[in-house]
C-alpha atoms as a PDB file:
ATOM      1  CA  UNK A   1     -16.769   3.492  -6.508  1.00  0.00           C
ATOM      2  CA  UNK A   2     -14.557   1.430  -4.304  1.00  0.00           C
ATOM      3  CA  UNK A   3     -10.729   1.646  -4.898  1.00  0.00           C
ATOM      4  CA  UNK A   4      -8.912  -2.091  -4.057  1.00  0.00           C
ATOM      5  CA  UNK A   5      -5.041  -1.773  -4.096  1.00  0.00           C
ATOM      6  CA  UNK A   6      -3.350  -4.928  -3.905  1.00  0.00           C
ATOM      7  CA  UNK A   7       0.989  -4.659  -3.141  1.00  0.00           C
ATOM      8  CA  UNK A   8       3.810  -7.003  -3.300  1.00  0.00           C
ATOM      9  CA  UNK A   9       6.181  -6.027  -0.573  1.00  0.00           C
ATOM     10  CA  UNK A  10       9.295  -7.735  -1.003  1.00  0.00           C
ATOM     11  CA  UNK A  11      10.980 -10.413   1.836  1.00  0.00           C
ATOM     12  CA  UNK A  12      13.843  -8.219   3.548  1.00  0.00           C
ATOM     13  CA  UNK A  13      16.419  -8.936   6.577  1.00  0.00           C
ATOM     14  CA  UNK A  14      16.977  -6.721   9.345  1.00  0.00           C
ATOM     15  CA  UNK A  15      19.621  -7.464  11.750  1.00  0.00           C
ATOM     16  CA  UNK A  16      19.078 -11.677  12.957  1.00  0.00           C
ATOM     17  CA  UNK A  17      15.026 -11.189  11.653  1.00  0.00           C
ATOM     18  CA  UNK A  18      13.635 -11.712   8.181  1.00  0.00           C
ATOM     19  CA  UNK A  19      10.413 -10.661   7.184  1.00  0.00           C
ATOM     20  CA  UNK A  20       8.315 -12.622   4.420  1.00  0.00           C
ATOM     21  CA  UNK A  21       7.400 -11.783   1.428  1.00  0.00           C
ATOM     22  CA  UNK A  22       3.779 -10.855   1.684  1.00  0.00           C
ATOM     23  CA  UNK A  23       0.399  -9.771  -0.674  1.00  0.00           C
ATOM     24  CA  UNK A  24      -1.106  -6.895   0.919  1.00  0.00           C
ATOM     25  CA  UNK A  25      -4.754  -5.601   0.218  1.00  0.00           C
ATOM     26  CA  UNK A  26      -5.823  -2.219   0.602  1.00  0.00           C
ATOM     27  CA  UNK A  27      -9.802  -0.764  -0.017  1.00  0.00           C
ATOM     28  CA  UNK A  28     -10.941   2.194  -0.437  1.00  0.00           C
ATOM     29  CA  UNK A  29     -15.039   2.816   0.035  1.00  0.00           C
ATOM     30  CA  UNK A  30     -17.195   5.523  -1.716  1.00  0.00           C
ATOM     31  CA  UNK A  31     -16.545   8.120   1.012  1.00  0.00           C
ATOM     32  CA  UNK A  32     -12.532   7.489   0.533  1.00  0.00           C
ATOM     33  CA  UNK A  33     -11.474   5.550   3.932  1.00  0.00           C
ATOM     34  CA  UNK A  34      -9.377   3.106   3.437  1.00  0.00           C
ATOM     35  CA  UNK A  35      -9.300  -0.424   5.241  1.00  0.00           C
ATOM     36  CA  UNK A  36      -7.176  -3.421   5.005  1.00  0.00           C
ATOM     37  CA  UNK A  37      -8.173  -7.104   5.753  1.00  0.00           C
ATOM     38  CA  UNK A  38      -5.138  -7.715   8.530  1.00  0.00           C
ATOM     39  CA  UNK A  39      -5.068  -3.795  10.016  1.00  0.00           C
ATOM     40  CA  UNK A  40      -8.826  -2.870   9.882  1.00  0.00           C
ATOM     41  CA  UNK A  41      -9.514   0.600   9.498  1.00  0.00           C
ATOM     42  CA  UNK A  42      -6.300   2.835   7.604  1.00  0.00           C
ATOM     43  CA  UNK A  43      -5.327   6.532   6.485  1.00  0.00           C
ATOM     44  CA  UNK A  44      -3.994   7.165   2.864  1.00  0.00           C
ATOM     45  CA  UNK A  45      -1.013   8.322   4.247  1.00  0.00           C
ATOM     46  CA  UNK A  46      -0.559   5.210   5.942  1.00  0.00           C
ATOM     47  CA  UNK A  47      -1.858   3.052   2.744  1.00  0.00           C
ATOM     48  CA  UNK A  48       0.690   5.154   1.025  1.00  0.00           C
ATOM     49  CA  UNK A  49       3.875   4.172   3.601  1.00  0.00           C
ATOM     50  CA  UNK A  50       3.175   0.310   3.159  1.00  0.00           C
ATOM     51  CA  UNK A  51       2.886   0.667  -1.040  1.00  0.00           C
ATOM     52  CA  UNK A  52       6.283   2.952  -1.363  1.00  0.00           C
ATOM     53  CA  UNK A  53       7.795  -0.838  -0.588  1.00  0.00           C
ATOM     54  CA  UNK A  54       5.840  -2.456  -2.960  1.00  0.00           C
ATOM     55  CA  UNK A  55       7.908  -4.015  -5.837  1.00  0.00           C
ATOM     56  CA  UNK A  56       5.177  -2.233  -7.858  1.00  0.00           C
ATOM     57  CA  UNK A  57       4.695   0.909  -6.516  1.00  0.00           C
ATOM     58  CA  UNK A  58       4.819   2.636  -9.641  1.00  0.00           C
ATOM     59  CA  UNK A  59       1.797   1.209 -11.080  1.00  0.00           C
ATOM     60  CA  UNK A  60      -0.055   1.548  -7.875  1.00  0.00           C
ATOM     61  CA  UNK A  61       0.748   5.521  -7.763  1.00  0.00           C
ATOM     62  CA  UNK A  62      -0.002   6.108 -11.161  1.00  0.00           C
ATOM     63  CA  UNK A  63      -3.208   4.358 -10.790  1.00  0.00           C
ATOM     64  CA  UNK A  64      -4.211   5.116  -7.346  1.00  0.00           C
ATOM     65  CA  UNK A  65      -2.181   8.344  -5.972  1.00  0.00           C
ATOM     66  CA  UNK A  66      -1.267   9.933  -9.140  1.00  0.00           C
ATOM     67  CA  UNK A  67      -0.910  13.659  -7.582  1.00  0.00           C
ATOM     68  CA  UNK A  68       0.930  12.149  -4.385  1.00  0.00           C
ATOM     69  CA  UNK A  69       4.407  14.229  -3.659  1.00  0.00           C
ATOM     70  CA  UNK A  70       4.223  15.585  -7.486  1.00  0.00           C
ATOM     71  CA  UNK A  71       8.107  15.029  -7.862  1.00  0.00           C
ATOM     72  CA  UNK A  72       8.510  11.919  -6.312  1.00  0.00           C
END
């Protein structure tokens, strides 16, 4: 069964840049590798790094990673 993860990552200013507000996909095929749409080919750990900025994160690890860092 194929896992599709979609994240809202906030807009956010860093020094003279600011970076959008974006919509990011992230799938997950039957054998558990993970793609997205703009990056191509993806770990979880790396899925995982992009959705810990998500404005909902907690849904998506509660749905998605729900045994990921067990305190965190």
């Amino acid at each position: 069964m194929t896992k599709t993860i979609t994240a809202n990552i906030p807009a956010r200013k860093l020094g003279k840049m600011t970076f959008p507000a974006r919509v990011d996909t992230f799938t997950a095929d039957d054998q558990g590798r993970w793609s997205s749409p703009d990056a191509g080919a993806m770990t979880q750990a790396d899925v995982i790094d992009i959705c810990q900025r998500a404005t909902n994160w907690t849904a998506i690890r509660a749905e998605h990673f729900p045994m990921h860092g067990f305190s965190s």
